[in-house]
C-alpha atoms as a PDB file:
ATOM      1  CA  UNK A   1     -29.238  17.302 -38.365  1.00  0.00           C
ATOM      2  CA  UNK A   2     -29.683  21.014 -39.361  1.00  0.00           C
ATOM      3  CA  UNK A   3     -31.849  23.101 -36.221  1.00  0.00           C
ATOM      4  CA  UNK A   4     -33.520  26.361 -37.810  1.00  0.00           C
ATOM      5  CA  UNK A   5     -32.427  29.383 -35.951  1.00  0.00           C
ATOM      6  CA  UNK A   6     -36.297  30.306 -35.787  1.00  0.00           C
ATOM      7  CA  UNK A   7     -36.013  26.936 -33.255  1.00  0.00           C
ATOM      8  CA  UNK A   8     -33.699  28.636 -30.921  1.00  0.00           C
ATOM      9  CA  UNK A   9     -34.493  32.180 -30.965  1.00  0.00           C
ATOM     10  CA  UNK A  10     -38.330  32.709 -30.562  1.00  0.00           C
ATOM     11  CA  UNK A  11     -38.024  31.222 -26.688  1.00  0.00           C
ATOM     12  CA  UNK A  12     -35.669  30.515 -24.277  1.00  0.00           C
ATOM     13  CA  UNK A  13     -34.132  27.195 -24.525  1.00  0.00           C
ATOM     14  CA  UNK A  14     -33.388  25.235 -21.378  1.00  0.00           C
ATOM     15  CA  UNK A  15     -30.575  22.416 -21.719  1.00  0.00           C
ATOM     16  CA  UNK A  16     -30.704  19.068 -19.899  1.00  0.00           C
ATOM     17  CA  UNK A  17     -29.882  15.512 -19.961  1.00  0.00           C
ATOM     18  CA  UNK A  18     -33.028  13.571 -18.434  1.00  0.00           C
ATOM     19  CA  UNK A  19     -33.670   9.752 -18.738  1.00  0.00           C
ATOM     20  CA  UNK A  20     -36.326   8.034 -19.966  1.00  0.00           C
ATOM     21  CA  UNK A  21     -37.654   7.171 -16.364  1.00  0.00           C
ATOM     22  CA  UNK A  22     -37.859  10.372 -15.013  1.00  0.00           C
ATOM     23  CA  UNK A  23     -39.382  11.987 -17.638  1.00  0.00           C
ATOM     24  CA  UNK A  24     -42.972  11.698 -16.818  1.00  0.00           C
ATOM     25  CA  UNK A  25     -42.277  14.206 -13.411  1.00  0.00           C
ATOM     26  CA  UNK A  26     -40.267  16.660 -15.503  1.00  0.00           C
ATOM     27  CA  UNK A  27     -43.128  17.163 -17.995  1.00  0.00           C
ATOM     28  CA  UNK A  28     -45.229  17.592 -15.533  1.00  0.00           C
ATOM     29  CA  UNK A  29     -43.010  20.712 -14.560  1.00  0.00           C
ATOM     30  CA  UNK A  30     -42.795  21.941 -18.185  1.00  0.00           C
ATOM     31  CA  UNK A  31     -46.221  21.783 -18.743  1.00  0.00           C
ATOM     32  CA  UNK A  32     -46.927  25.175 -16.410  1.00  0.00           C
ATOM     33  CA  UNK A  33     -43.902  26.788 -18.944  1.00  0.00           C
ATOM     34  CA  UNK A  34     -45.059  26.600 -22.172  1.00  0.00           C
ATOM     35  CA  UNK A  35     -42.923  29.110 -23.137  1.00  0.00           C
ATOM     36  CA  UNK A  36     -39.511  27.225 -22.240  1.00  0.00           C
ATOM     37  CA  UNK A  37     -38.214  25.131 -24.913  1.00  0.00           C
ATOM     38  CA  UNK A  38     -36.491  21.923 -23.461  1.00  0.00           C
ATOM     39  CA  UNK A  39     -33.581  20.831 -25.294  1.00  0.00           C
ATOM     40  CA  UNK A  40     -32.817  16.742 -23.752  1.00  0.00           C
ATOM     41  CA  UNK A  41     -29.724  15.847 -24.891  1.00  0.00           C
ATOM     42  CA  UNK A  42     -30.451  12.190 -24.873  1.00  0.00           C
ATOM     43  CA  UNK A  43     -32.417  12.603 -27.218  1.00  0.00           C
ATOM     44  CA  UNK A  44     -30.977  15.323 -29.235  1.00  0.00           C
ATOM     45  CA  UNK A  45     -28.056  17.359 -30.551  1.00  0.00           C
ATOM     46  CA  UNK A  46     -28.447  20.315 -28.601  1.00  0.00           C
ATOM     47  CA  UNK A  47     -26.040  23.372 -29.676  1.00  0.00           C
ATOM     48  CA  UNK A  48     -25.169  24.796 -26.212  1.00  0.00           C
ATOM     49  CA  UNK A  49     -23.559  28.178 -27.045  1.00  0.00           C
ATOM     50  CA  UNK A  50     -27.290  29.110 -27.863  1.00  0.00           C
ATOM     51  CA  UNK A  51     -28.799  28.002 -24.477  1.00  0.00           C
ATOM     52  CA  UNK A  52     -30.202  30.134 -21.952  1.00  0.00           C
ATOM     53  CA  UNK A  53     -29.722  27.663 -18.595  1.00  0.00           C
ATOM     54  CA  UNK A  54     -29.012  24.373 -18.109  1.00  0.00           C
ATOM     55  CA  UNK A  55     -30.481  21.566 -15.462  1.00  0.00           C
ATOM     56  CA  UNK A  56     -28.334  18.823 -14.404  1.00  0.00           C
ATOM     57  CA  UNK A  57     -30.867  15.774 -13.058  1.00  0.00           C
ATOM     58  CA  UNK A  58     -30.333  12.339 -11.531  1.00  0.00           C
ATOM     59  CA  UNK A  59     -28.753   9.797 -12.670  1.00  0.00           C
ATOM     60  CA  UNK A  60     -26.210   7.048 -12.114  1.00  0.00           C
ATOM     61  CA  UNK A  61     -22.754   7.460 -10.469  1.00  0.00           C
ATOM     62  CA  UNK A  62     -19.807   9.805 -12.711  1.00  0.00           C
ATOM     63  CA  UNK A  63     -17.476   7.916 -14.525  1.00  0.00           C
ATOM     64  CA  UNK A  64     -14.310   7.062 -12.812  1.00  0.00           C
ATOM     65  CA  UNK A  65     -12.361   8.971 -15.064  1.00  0.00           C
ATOM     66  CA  UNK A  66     -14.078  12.695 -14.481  1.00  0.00           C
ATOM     67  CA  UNK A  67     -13.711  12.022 -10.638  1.00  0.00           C
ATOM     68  CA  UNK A  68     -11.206  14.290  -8.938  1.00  0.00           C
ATOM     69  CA  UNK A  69      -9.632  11.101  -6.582  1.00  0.00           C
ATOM     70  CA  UNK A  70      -9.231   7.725  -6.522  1.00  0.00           C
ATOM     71  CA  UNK A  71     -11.772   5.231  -6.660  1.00  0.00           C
ATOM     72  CA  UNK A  72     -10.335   2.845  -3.974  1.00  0.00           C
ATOM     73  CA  UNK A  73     -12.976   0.325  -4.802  1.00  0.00           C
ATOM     74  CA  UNK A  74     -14.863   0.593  -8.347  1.00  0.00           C
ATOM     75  CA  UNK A  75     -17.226  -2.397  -6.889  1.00  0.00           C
ATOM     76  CA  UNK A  76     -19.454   0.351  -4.702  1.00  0.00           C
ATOM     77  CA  UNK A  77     -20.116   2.369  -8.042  1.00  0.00           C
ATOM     78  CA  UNK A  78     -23.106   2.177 -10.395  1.00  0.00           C
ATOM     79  CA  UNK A  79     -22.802  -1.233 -13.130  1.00  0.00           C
ATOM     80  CA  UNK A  80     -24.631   1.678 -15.217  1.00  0.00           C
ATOM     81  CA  UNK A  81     -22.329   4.727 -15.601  1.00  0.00           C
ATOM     82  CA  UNK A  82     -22.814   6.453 -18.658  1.00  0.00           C
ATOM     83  CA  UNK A  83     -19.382   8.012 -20.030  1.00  0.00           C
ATOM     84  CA  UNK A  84     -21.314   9.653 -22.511  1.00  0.00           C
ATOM     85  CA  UNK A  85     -23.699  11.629 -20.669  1.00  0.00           C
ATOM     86  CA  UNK A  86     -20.461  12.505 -18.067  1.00  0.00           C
ATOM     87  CA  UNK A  87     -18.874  14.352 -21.258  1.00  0.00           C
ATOM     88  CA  UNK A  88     -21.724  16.195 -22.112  1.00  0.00           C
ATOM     89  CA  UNK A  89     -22.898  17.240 -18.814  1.00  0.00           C
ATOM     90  CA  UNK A  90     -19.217  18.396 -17.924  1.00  0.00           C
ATOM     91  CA  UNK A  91     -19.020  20.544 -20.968  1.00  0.00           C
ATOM     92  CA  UNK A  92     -22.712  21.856 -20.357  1.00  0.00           C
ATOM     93  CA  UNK A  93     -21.185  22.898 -16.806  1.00  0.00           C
ATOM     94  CA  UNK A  94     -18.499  24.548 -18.133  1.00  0.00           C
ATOM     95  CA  UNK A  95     -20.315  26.361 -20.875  1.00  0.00           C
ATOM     96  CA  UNK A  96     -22.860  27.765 -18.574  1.00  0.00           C
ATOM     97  CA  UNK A  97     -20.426  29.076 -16.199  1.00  0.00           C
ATOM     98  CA  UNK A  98     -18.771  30.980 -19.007  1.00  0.00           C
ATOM     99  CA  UNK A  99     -22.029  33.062 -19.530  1.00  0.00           C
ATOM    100  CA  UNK A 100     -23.092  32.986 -16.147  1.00  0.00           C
ATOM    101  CA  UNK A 101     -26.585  31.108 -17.136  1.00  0.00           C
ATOM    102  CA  UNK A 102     -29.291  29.836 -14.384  1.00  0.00           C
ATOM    103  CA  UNK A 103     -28.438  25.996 -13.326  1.00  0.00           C
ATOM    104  CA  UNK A 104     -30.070  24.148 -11.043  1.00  0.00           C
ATOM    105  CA  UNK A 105     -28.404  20.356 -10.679  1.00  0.00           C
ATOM    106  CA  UNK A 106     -30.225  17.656  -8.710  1.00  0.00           C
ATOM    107  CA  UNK A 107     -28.987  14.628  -7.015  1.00  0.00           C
ATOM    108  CA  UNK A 108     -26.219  13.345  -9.116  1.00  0.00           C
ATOM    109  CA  UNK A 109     -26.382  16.625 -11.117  1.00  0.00           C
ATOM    110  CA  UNK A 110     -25.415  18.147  -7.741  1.00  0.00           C
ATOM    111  CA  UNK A 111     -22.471  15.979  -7.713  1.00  0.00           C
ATOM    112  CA  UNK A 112     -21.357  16.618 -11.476  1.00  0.00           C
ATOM    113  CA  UNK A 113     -21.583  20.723  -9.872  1.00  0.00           C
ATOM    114  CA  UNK A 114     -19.384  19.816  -7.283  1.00  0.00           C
ATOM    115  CA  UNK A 115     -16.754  17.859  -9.165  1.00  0.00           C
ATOM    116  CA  UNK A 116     -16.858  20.196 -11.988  1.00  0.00           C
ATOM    117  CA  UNK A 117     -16.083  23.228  -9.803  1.00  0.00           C
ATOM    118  CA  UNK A 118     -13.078  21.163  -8.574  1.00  0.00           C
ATOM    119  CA  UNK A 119     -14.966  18.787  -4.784  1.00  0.00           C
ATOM    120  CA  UNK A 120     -15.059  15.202  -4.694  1.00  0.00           C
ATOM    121  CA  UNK A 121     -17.416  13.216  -3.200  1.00  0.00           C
ATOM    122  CA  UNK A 122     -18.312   9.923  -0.864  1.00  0.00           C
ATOM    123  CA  UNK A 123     -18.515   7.234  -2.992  1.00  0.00           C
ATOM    124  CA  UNK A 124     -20.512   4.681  -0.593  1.00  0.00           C
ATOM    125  CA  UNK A 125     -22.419   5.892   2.264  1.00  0.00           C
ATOM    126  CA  UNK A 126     -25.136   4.390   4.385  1.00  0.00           C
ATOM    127  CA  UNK A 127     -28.588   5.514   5.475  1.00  0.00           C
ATOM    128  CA  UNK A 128     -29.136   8.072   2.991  1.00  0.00           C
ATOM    129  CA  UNK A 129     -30.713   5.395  -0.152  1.00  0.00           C
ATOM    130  CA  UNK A 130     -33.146   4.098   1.899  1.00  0.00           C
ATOM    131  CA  UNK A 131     -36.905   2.995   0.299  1.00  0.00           C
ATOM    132  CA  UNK A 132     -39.078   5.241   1.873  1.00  0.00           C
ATOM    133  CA  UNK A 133     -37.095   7.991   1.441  1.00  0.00           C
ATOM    134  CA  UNK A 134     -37.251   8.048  -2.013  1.00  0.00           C
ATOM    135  CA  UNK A 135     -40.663   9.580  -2.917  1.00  0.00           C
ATOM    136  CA  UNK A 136     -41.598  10.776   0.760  1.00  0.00           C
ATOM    137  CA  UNK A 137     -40.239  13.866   2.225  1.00  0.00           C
ATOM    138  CA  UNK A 138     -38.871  11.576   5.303  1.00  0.00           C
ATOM    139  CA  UNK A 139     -35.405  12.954   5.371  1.00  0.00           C
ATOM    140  CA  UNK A 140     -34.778  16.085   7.838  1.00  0.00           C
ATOM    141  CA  UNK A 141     -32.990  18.938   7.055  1.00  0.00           C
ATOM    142  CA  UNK A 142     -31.010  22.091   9.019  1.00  0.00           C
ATOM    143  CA  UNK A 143     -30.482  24.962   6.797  1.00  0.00           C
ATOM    144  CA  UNK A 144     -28.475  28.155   6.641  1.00  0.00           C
ATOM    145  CA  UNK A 145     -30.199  31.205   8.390  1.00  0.00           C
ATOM    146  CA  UNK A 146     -29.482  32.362   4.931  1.00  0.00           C
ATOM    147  CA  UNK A 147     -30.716  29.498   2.565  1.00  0.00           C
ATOM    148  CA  UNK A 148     -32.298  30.835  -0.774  1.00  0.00           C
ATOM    149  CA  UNK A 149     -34.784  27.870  -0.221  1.00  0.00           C
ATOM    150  CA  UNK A 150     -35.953  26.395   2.875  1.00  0.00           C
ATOM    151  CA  UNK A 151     -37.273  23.023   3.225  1.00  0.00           C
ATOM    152  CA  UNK A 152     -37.778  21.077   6.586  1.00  0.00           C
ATOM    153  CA  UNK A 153     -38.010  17.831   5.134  1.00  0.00           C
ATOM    154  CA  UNK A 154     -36.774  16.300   1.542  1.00  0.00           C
ATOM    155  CA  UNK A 155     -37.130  13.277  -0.346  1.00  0.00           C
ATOM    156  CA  UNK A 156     -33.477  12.670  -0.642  1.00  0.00           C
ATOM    157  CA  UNK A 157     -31.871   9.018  -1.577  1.00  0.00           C
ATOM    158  CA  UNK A 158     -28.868   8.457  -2.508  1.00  0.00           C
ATOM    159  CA  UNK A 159     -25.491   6.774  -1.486  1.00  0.00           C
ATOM    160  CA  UNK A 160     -23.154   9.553  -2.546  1.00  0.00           C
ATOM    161  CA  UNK A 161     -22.589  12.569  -1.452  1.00  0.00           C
ATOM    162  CA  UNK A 162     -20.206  15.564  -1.694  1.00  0.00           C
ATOM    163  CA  UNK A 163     -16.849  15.736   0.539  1.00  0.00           C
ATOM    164  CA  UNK A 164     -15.051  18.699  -0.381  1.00  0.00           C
ATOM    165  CA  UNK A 165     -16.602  21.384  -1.682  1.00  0.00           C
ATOM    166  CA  UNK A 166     -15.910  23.208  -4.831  1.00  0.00           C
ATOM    167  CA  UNK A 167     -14.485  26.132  -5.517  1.00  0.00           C
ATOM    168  CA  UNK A 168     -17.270  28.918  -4.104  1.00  0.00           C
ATOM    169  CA  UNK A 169     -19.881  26.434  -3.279  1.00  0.00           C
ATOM    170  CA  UNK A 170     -21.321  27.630   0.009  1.00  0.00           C
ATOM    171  CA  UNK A 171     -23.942  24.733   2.191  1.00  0.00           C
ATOM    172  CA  UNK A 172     -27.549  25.855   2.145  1.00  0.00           C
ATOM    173  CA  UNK A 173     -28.580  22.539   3.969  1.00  0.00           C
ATOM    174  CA  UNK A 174     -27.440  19.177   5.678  1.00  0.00           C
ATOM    175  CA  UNK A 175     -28.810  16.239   6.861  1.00  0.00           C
ATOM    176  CA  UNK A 176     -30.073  16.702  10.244  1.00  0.00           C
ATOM    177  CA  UNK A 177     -28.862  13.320  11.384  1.00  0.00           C
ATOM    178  CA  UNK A 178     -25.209  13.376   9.979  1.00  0.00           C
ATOM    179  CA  UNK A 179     -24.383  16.406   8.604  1.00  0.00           C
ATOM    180  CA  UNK A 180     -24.471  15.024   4.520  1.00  0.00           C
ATOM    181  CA  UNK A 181     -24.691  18.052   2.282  1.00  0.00           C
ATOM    182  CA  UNK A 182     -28.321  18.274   0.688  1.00  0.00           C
ATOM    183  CA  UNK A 183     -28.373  21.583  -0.363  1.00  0.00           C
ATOM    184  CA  UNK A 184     -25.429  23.922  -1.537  1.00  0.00           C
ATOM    185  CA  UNK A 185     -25.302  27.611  -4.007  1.00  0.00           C
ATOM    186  CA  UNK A 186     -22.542  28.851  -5.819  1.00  0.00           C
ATOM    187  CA  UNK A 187     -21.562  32.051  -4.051  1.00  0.00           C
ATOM    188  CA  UNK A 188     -20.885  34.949  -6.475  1.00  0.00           C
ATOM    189  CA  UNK A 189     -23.064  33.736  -9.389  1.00  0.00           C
ATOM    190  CA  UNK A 190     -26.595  35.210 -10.848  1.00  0.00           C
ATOM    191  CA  UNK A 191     -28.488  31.375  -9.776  1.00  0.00           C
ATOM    192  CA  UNK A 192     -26.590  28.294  -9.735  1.00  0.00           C
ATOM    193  CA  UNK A 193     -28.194  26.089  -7.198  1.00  0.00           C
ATOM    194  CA  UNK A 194     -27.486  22.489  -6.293  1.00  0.00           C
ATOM    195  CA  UNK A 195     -30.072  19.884  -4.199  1.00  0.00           C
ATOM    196  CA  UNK A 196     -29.045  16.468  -3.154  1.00  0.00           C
ATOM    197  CA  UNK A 197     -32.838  15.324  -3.251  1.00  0.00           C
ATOM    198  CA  UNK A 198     -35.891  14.773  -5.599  1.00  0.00           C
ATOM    199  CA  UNK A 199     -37.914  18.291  -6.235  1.00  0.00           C
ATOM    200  CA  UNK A 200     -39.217  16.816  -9.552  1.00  0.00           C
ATOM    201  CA  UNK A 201     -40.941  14.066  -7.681  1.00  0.00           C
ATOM    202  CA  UNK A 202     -43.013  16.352  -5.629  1.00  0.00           C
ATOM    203  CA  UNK A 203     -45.193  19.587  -6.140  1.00  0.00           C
ATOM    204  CA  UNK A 204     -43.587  20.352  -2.387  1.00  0.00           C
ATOM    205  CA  UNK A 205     -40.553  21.865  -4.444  1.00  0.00           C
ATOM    206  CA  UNK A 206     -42.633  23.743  -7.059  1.00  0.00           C
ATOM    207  CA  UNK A 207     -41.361  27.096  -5.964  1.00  0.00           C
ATOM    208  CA  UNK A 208     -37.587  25.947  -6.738  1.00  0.00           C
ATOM    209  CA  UNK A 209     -38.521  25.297 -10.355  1.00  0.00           C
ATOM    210  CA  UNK A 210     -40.393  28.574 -10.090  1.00  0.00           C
ATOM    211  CA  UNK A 211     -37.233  30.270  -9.037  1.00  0.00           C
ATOM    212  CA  UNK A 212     -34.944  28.551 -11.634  1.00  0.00           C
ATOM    213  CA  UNK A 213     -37.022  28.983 -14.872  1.00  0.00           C
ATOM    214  CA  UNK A 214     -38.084  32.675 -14.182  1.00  0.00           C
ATOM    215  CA  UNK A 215     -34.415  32.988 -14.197  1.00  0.00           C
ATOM    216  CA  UNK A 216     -34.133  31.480 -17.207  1.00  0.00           C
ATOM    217  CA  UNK A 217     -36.824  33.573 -18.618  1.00  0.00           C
ATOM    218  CA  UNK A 218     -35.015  36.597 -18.131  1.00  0.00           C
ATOM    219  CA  UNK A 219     -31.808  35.745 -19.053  1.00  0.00           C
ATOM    220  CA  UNK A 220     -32.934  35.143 -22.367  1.00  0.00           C
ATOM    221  CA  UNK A 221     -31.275  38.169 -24.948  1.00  0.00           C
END
């Protein structure tokens, strides 16, 4: 399908891949930035050399075959692993990087960061996909004296997590109880920003999205 260039020009043009069943918090988020047009690639082509940042949400586990390692034991990964949206969010990774556009990645988009940038991850751990940690701001966090954003407690659930780092990722915040990365920035880079928990799902985390789509704003030609 043909896009008119008057689509992609007159704002900027955020790229994503979001699923059906967390769209309802994301357009909440939109809605206060009218002026951001958001390009889901689940839904639609979207041509990425004329994007101006890119957010990498949740979602199931990577595909075994864009892991960095062994998988010891595919039984402890997703039944649901979409190969598909693995390729695409890879490429989107490496496309941003090449024009040094905002990203923010959450929860498995934090992981996709990570690998992409050459980390690997846990692929089973315990205590961190727990109920009530999913929409309540239950799990505790230690941050960097120099964090870009500071939260004490996050709605973080999940049973991966990053290992080794990738290249110039630098930890922003851990898991008070056992040290899991939750938070993590790409050192040397305009605003690439990774979280291990849920800002969508609560207006706690509203000045995050601030943060990311005013970047967005102005890196738009």
């Amino acid at each position: 399908m043909a896009i008119a260039k008057s689509q992609i020009c007159a704002m900027p043009n955020l790229a994503t891949w979001i699923r059906q069943k967390d769209a309802k918090c994301f357009r909440t988020i939109f809605a206060k930035h009218p002026d951001i047009k958001v390009w889901n690639a689940r839904t639609r082509n979207v041509p990425l050399d004329r994007m101006d940042g890119l957010l990498l949400s949740g979602g199931s586990d990577i595909s075994p075959e864009f892991l960095r390692q062994n998988v010891p034991d595919p039984s402890v990964l997703d039944k649901q692993i979409d190969p598909e949206r693995d390729r695409w969010e890879f490429e989107a990774v490496q496309e941003a990087l090449s024009r040094g556009l905002p990203i923010l990645a959450i929860c498995k988009g934090l992981q996709v960061f990570n690998v992409a940038l050459g980390g690997t991850l846990k692929l089973d751990i315990q205590g961190h996909n727990l109920p009530d940690q999913k929409h309540r701001d239950v799990q505790p966090l230690r941050s960097a004296r120099g964090a870009s954003h500071r939260f004490p407690k996050v709605n973080s659930a999940h049973h991966q997590a990053i290992d080794r780092l990738g290249d110039d990722l630098e930890v922003e915040a851990w898991a008070a109880h056992d040290d899991i990365i939750e938070q993590v920035r790409l050192d040397k880079y305009p605003f690439a920003l990774g979280v291990q928990y849920h800002p969508e799902r609560s207006r706690t985390y509203d000045s995050l999205f601030d943060d990311f789509l005013a970047r967005l704003q102005n890196a738009k030609p």
